[in-house]
PDB file of N, CA and C in Angstrom:
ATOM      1  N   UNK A   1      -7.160  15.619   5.512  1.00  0.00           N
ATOM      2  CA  UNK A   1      -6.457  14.407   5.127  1.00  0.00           C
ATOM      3  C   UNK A   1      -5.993  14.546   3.676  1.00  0.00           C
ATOM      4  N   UNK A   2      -4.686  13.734   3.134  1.00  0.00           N
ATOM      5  CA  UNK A   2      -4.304  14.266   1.777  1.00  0.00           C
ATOM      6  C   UNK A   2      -4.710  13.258   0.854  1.00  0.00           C
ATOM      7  N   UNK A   3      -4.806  13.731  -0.426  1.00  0.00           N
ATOM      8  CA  UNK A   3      -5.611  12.762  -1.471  1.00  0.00           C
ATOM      9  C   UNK A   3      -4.013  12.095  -1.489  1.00  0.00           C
ATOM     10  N   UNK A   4      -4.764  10.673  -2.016  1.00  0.00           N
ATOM     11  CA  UNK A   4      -4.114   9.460  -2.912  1.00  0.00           C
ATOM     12  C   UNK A   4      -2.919   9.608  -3.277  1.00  0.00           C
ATOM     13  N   UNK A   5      -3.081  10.687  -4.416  1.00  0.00           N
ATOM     14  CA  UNK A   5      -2.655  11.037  -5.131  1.00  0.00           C
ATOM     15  C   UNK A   5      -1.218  11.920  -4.800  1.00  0.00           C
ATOM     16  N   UNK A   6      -1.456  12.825  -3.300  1.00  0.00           N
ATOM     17  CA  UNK A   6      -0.394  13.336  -2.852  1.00  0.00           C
ATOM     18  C   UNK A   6       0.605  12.702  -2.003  1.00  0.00           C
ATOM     19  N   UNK A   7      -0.092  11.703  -1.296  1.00  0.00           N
ATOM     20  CA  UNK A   7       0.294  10.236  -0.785  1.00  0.00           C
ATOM     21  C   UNK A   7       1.153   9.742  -1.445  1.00  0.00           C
ATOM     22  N   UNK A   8       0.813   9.012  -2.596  1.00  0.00           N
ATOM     23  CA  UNK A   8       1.748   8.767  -3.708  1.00  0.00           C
ATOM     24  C   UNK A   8       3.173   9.447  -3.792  1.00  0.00           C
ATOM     25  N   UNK A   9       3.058  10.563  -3.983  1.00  0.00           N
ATOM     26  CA  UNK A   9       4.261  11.559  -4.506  1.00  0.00           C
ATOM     27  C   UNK A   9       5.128  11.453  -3.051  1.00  0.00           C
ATOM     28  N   UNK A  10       4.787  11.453  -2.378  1.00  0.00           N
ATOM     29  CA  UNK A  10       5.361  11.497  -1.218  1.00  0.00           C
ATOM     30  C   UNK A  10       6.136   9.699  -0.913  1.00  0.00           C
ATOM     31  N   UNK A  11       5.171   9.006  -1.060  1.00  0.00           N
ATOM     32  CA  UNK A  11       5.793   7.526  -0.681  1.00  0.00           C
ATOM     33  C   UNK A  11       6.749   7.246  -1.354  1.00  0.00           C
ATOM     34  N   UNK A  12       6.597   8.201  -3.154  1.00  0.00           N
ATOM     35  CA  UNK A  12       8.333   7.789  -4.126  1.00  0.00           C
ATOM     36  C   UNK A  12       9.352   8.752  -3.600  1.00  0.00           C
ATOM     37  N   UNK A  13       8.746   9.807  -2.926  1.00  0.00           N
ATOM     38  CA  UNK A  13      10.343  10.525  -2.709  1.00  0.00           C
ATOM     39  C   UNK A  13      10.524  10.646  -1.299  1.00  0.00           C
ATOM     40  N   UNK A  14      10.094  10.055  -0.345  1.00  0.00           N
ATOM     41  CA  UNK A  14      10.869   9.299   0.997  1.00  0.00           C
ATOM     42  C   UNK A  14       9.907   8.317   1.848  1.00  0.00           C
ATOM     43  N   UNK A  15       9.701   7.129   1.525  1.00  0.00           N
ATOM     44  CA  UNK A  15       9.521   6.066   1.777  1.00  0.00           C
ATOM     45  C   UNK A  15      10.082   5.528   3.168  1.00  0.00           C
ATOM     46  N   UNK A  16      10.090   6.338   3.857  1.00  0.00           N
ATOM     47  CA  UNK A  16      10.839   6.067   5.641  1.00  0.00           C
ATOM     48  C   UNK A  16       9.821   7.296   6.353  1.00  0.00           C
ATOM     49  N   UNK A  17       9.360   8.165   5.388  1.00  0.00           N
ATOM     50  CA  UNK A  17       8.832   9.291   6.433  1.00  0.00           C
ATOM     51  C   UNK A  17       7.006   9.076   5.776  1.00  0.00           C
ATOM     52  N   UNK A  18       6.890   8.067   6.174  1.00  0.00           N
ATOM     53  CA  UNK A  18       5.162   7.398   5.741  1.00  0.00           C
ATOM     54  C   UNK A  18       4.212   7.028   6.462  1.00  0.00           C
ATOM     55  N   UNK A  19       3.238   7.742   6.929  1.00  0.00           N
ATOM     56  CA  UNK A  19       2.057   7.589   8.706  1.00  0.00           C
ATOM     57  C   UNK A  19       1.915   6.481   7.707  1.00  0.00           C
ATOM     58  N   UNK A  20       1.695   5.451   8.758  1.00  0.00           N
ATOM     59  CA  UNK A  20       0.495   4.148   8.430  1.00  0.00           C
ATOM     60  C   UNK A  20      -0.551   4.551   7.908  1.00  0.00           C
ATOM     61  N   UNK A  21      -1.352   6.187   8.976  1.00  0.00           N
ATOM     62  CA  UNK A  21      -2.749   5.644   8.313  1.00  0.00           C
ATOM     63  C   UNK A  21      -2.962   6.233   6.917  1.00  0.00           C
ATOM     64  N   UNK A  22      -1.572   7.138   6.414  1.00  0.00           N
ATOM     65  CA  UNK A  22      -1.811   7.407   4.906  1.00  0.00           C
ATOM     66  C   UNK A  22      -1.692   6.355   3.857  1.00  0.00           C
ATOM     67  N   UNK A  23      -0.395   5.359   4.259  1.00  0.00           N
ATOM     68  CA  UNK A  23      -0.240   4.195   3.250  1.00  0.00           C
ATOM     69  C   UNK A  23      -1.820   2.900   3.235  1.00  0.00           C
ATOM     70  N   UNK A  24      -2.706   2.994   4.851  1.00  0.00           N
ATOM     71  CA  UNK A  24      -3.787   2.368   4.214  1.00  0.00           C
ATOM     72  C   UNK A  24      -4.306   2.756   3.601  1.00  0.00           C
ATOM     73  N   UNK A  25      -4.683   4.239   3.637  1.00  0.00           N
ATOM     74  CA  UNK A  25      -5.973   5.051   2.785  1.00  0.00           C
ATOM     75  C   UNK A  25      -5.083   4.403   1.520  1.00  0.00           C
ATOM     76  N   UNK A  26      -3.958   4.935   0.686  1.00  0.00           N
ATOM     77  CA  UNK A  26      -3.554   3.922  -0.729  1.00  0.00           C
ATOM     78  C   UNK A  26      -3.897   3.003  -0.631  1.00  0.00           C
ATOM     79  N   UNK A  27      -3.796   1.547   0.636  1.00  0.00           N
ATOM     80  CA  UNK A  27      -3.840   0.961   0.203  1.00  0.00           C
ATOM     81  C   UNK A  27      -5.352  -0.169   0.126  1.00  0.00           C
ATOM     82  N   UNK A  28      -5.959   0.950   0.564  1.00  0.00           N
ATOM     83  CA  UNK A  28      -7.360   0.867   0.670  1.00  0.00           C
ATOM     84  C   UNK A  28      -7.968   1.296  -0.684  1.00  0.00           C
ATOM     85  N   UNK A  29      -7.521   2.320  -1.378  1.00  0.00           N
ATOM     86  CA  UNK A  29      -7.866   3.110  -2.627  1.00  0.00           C
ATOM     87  C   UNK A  29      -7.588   1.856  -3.887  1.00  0.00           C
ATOM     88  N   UNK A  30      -6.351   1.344  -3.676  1.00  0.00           N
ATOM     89  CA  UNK A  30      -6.026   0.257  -4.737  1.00  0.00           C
ATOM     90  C   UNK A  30      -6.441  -0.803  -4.837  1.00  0.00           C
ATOM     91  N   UNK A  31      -6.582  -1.482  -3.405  1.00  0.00           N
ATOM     92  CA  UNK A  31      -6.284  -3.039  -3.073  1.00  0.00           C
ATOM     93  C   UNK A  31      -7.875  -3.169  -2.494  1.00  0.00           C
ATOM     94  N   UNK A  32      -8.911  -2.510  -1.979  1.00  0.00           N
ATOM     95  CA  UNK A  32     -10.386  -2.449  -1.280  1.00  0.00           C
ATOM     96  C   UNK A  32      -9.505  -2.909   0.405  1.00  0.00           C
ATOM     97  N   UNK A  33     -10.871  -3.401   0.963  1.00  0.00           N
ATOM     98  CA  UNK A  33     -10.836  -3.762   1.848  1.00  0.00           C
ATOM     99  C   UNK A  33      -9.596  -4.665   2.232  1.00  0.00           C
ATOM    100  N   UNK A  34      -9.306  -4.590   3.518  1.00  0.00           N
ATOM    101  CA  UNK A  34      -7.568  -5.647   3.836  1.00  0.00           C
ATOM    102  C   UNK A  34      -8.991  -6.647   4.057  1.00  0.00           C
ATOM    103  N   UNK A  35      -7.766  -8.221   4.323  1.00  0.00           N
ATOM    104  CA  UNK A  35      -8.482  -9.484   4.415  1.00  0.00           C
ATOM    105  C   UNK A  35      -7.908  -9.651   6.382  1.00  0.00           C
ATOM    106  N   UNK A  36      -7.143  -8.538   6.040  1.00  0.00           N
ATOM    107  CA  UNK A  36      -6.749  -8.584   8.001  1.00  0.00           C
ATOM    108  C   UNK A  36      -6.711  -7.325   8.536  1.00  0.00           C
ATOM    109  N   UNK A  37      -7.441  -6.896   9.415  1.00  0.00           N
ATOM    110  CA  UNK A  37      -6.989  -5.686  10.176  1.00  0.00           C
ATOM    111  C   UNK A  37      -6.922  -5.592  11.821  1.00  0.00           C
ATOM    112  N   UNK A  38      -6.878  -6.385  12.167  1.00  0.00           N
ATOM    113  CA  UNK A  38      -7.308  -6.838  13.670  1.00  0.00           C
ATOM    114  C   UNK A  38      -6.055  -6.314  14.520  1.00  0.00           C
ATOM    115  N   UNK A  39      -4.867  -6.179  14.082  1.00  0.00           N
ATOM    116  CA  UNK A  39      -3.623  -6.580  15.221  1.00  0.00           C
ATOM    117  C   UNK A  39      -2.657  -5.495  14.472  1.00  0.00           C
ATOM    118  N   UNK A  40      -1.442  -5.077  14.475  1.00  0.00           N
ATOM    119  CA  UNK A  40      -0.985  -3.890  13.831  1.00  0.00           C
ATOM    120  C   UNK A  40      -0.256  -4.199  12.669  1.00  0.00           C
ATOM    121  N   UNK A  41      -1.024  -5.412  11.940  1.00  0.00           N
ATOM    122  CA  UNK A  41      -0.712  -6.083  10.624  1.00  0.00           C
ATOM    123  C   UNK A  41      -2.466  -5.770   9.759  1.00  0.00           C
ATOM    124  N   UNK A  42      -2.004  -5.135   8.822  1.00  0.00           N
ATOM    125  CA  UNK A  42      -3.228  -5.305   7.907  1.00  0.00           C
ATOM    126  C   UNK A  42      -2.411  -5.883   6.220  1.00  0.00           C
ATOM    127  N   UNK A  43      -3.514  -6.813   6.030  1.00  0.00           N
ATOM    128  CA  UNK A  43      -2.809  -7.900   4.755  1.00  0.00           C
ATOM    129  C   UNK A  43      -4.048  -7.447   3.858  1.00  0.00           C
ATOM    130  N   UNK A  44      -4.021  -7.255   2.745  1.00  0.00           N
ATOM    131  CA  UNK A  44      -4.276  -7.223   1.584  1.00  0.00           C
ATOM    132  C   UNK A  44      -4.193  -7.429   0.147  1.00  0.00           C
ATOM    133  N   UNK A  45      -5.821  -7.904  -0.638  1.00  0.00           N
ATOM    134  CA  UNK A  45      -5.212  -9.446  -1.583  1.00  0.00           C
ATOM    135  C   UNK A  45      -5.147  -8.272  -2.779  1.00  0.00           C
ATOM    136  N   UNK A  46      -4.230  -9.357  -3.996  1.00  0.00           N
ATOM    137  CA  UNK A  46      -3.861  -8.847  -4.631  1.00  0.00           C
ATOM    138  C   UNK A  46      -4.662  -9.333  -6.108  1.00  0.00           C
ATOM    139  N   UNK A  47      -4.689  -9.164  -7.342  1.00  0.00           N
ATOM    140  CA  UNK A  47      -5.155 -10.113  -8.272  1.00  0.00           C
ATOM    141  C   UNK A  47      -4.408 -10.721  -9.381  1.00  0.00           C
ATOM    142  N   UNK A  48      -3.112 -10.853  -9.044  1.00  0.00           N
ATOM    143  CA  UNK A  48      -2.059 -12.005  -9.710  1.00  0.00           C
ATOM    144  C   UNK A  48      -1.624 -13.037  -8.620  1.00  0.00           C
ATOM    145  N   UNK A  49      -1.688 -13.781  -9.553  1.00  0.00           N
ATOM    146  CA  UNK A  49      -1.005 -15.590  -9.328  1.00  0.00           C
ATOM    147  C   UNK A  49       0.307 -14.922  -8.536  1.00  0.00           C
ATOM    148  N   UNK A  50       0.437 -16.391  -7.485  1.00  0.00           N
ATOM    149  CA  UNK A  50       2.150 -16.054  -6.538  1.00  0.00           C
ATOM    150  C   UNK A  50       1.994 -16.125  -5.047  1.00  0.00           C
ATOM    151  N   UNK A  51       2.170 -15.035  -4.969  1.00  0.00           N
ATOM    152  CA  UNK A  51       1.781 -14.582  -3.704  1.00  0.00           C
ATOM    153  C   UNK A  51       1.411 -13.329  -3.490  1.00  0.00           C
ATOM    154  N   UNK A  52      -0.265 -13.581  -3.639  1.00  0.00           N
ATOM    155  CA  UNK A  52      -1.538 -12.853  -3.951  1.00  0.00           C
ATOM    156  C   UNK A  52      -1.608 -11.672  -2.925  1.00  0.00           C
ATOM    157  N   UNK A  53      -0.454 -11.259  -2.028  1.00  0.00           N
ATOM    158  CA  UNK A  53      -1.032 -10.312  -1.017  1.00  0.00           C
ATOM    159  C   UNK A  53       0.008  -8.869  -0.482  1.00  0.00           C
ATOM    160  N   UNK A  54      -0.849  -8.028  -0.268  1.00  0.00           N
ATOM    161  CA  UNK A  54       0.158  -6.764  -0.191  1.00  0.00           C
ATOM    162  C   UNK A  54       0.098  -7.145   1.648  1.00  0.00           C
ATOM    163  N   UNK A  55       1.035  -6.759   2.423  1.00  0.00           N
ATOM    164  CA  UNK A  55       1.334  -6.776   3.871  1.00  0.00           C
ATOM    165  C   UNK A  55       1.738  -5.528   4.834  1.00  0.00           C
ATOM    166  N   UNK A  56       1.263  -4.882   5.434  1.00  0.00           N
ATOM    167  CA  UNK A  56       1.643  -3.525   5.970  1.00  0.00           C
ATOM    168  C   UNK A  56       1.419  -3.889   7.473  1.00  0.00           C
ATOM    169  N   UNK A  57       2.578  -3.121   8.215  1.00  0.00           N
ATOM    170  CA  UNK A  57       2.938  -3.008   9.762  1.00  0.00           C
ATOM    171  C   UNK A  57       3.099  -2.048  10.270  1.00  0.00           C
ATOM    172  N   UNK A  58       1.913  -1.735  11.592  1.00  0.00           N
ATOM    173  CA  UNK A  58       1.841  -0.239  11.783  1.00  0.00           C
ATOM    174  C   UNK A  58       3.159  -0.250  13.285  1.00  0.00           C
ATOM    175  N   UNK A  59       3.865   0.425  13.181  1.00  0.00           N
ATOM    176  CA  UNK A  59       5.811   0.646  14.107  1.00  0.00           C
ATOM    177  C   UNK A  59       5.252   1.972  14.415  1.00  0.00           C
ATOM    178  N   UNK A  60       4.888   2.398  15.709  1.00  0.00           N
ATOM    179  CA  UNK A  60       4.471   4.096  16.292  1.00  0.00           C
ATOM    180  C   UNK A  60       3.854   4.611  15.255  1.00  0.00           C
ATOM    181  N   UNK A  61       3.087   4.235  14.632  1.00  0.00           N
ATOM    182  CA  UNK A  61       2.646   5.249  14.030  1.00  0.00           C
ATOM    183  C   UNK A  61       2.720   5.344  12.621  1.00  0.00           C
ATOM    184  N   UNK A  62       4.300   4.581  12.287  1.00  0.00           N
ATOM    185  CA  UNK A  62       4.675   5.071  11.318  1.00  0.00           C
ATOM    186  C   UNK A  62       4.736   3.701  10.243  1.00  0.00           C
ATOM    187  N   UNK A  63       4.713   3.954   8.791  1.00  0.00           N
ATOM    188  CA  UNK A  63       4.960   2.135   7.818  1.00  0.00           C
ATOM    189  C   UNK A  63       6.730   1.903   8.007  1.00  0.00           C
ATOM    190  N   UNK A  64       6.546   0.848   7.571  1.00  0.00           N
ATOM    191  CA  UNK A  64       8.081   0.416   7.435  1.00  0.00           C
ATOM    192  C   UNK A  64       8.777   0.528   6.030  1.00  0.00           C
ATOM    193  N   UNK A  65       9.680   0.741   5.817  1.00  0.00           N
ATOM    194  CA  UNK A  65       9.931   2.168   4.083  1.00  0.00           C
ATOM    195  C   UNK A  65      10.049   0.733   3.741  1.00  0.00           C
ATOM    196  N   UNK A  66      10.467  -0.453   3.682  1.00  0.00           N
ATOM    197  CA  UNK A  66      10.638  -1.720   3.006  1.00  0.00           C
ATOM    198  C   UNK A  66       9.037  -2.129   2.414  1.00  0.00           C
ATOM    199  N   UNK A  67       7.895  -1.734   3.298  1.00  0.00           N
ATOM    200  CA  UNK A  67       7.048  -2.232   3.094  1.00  0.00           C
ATOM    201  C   UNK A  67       6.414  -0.757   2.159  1.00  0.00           C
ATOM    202  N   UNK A  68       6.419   0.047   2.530  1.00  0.00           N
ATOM    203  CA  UNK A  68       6.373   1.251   1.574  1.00  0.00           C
ATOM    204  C   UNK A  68       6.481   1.009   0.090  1.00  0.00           C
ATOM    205  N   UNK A  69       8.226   0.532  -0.060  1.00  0.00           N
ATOM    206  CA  UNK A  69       8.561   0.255  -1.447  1.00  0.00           C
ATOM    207  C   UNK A  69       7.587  -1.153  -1.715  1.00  0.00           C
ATOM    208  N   UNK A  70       7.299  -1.980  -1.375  1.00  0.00           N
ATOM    209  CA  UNK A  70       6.971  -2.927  -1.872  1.00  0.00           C
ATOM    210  C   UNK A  70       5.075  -2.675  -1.850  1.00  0.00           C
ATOM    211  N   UNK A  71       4.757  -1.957  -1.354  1.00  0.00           N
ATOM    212  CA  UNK A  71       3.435  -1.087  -1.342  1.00  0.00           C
ATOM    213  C   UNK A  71       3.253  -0.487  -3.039  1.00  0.00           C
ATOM    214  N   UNK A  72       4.537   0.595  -3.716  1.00  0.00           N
ATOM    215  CA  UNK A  72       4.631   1.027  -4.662  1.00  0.00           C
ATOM    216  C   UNK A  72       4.880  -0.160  -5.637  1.00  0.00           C
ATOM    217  N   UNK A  73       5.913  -1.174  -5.578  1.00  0.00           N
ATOM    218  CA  UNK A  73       6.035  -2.381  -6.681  1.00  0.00           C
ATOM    219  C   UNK A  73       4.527  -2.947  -6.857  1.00  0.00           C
ATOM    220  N   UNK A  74       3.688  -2.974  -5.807  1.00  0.00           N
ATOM    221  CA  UNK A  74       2.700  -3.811  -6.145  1.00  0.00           C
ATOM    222  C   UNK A  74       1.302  -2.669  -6.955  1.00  0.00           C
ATOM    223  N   UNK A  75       1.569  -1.276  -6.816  1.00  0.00           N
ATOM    224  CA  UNK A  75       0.762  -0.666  -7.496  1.00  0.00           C
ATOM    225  C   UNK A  75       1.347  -0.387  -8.918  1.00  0.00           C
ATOM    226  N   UNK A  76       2.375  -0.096  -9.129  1.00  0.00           N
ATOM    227  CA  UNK A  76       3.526  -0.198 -10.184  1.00  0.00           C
ATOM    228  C   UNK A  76       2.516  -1.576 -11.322  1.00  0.00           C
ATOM    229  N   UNK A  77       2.701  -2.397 -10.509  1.00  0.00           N
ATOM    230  CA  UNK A  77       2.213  -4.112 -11.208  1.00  0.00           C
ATOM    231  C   UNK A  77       0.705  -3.717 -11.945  1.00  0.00           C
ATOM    232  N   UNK A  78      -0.103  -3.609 -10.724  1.00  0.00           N
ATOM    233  CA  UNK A  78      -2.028  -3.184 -11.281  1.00  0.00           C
ATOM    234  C   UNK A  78      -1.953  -2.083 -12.743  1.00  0.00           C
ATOM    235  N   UNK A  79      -1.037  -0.706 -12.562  1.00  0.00           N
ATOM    236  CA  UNK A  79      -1.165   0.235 -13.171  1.00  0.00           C
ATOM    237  C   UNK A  79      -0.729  -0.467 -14.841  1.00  0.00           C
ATOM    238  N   UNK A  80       0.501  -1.264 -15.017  1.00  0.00           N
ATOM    239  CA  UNK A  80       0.827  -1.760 -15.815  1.00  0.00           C
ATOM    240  C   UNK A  80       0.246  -2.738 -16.521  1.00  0.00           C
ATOM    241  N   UNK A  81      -0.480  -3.557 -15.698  1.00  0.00           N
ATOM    242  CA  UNK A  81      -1.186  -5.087 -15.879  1.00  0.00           C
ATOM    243  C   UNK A  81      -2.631  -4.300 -16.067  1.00  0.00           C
ATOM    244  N   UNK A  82      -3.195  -3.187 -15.906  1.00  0.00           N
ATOM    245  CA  UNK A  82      -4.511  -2.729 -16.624  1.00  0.00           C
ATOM    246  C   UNK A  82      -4.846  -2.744 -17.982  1.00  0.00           C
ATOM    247  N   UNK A  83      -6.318  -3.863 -18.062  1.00  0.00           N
ATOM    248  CA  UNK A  83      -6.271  -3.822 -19.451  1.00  0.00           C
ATOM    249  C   UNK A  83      -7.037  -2.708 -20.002  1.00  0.00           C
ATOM    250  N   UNK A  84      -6.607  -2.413 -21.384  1.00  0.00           N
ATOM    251  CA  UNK A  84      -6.989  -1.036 -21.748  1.00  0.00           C
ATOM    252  C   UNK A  84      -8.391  -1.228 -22.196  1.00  0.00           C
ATOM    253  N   UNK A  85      -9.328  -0.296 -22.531  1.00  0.00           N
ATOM    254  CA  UNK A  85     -11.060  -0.019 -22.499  1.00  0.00           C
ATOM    255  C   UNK A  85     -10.609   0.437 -23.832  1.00  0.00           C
TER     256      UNK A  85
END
């Protein structure tokens, strides 16, 4: 299975060619546990004010590149919004 990290590199440079179960492992790595996994929707909370939640839809197999990109905006947000030690 590929680290995080190679996941990553891959979701910025084609975001249509993304297995589901790699974008949970991210989005399991970032976000913990989803608050839904039951049905081929897994939702996961976020920790800013709004609308607190990342949303992923498993289509054959594969994520949906809309939800991909908006997978990356919301790690984009954490990486930036980290306060420094």
């Amino acid at each position: 299975m590929a680290k995080v990290s190679d996941i990553l590199k891959l979701m910025k440079k084609n975001p249509k060619g993304i297995r589901f179960a790699d974008l949970c492992k991210v989005c399991d790595h970032y976000f913990g546990n989803p608050r839904q996994k039951g049905s081929s929707h897994r939702v996961y909370k976020t920790p800013w004010q709004g609308d607190p939640r990342v949303n992923i839809q498993n289509t054959k197999g594969k994520a949906k590149a809309y939800q991909v990109k908006q997978v990356l905006n919301a790690i984009g947000r954490l990486e930036y919004e980290k306060p420094e030690k």
